[in-house]
Protein backbone atom coordinates (compact mmCIF):
# COMPACT_ATOMS: atom_id res chain seq x y z
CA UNK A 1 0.00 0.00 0.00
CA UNK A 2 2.88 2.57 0.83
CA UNK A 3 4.81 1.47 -2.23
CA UNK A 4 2.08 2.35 -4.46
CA UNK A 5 1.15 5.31 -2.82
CA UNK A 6 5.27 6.34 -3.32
CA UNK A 7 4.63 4.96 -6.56
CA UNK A 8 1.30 7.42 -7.47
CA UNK A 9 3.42 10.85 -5.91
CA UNK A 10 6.72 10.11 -7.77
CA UNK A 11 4.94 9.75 -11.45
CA UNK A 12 2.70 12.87 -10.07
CA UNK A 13 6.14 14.62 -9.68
CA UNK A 14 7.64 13.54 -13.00
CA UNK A 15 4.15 14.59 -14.65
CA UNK A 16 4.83 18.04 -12.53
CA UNK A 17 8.42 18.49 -13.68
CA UNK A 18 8.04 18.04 -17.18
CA UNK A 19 4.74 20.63 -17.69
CA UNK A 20 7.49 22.70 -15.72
CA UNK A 21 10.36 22.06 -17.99
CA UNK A 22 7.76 22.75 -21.02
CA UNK A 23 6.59 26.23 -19.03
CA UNK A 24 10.50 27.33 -18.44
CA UNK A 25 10.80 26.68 -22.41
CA UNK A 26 8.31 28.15 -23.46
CA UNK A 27 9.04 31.48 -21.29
CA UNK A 28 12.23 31.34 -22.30
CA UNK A 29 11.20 31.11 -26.13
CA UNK A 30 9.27 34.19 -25.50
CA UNK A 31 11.98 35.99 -23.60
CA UNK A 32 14.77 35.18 -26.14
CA UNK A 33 12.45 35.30 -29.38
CA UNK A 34 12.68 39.22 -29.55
CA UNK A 35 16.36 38.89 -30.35
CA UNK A 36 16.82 35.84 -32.11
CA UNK A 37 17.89 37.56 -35.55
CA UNK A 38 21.35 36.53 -37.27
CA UNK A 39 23.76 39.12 -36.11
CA UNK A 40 22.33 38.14 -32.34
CA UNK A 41 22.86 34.17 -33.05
CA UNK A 42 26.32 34.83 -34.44
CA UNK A 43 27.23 36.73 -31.25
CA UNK A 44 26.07 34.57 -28.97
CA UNK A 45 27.68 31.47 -30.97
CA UNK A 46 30.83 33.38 -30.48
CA UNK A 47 30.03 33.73 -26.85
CA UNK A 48 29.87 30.09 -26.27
CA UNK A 49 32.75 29.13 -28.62
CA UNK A 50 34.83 31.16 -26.07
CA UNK A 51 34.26 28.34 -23.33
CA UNK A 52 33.69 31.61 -20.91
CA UNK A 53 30.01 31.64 -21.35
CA UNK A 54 27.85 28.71 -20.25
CA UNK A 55 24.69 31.01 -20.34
CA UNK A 56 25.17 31.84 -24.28
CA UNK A 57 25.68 28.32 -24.82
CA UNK A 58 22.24 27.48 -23.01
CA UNK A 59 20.66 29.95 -24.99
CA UNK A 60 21.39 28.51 -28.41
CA UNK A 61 19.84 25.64 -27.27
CA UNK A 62 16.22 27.57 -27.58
CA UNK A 63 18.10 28.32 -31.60
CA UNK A 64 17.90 24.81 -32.62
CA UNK A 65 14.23 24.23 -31.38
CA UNK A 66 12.35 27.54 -31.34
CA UNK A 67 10.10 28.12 -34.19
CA UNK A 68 11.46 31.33 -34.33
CA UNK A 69 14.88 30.13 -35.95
CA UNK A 70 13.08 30.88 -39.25
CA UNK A 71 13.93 33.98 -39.09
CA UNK A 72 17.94 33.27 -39.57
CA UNK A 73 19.04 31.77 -42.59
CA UNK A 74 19.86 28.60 -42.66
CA UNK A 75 19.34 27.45 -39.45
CA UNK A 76 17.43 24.61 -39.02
CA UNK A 77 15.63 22.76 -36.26
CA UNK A 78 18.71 20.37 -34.66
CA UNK A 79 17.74 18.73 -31.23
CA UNK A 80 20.66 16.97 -31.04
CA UNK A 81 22.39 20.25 -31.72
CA UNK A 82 20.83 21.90 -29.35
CA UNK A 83 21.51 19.25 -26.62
CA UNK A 84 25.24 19.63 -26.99
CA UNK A 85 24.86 23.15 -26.78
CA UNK A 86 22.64 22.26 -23.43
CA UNK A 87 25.58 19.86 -21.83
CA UNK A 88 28.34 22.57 -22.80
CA UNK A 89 26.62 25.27 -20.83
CA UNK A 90 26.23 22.94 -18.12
CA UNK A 91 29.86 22.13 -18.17
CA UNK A 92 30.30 25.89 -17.76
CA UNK A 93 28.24 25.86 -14.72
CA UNK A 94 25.01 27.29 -16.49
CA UNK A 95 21.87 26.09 -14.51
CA UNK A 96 19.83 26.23 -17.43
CA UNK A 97 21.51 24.70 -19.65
CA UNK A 98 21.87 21.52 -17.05
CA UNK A 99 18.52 21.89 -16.57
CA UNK A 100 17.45 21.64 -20.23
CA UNK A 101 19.99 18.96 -21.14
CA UNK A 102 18.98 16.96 -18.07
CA UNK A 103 15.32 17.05 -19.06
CA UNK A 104 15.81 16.23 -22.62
CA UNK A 105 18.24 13.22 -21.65
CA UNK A 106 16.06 11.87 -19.17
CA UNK A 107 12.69 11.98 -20.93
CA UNK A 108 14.62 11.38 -24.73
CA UNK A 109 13.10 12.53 -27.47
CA UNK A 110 12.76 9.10 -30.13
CA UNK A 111 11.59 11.35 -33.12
CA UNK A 112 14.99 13.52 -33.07
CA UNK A 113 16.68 10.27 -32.62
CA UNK A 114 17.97 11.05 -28.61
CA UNK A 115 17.36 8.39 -26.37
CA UNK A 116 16.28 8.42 -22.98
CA UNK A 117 19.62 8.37 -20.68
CA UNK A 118 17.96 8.41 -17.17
CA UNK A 119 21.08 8.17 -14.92
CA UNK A 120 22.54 10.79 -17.47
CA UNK A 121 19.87 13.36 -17.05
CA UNK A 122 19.18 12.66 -13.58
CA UNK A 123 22.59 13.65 -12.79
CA UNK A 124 22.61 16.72 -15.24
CA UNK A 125 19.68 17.71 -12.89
CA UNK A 126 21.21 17.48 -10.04
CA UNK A 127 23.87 19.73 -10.96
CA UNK A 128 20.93 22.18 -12.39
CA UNK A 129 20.07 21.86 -8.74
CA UNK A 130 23.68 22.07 -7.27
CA UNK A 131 24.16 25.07 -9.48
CA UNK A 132 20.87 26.92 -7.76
CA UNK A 133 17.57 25.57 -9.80
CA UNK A 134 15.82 25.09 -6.86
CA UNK A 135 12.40 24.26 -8.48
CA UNK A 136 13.75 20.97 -9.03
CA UNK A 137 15.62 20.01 -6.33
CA UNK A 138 12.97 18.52 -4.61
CA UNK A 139 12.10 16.02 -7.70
CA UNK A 140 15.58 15.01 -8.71
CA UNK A 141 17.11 14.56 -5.13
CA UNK A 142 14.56 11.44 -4.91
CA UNK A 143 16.28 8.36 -5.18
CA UNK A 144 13.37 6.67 -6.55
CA UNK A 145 13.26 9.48 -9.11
């Protein structure tokens, strides 16, 4: 009976987490959207080629997925792109980038071809978490997560 009451609160907090990760994309989308134009990609490209800005590297992330991207030419929809943009602003301690790269690992996503990597994510998470995302701190520091 406890086990599958654990059980019915732990897929309640996964549901939770990833309308959450969805809501923190899409806000972001909207926050970066206004200046996604070329001159503004190439800059922040150069930022993150730098390996001195983990937050510029996070943000090309929202590049490669946001419908927005049609504005710049010849950039197209990557995932998998934008994932290893994700992981390299996490390696430059950007929370958001962890956090993005963590989700996407953990949950996969079979139609761009990335598969789900659970301990992977988890622990891309966790450092989102170590590195100050508090929101989900309290899902990821489960061990039965």
């Amino acid at each position: 009976m406890f086990e599958q009451a654990l059980t019915i609160m732990l897929q309640s907090a996964m549901q939770k987490t990833l309308r959450l990760f969805i809501l923190v994309s899409s806000l972001t989308l909207f926050l970066y959207g206004g200046q996604m134009t070329q001159a503004a990609f190439k800059q922040t490209l150069k930022q993150c080629e730098k390996e001195e800005n983990g937050a510029a590297c996070a943000k090309l992330y929202y590049y490669f997925i946001s419908s927005k991207r049609s504005y710049l030419a010849d950039l197209k929809a990557d995932k998998k792109k934008a994932l290893y943009y994700a992981k390299k602003g996490c390696r430059l301690n950007d929370r958001d980038g962890c956090f993005t790269a963590g989700m996407t690992l953990y949950y996969g996503d079979q139609h761009a071809g990335i598969p789900a990597d659970k301990n992977e994510g988890r622990g891309l998470l966790r450092r989102a978490c170590d590195l100050g995302q508090d929101d989900v701190c309290s899902y990821f520091l489960n061990p039965n997560f």
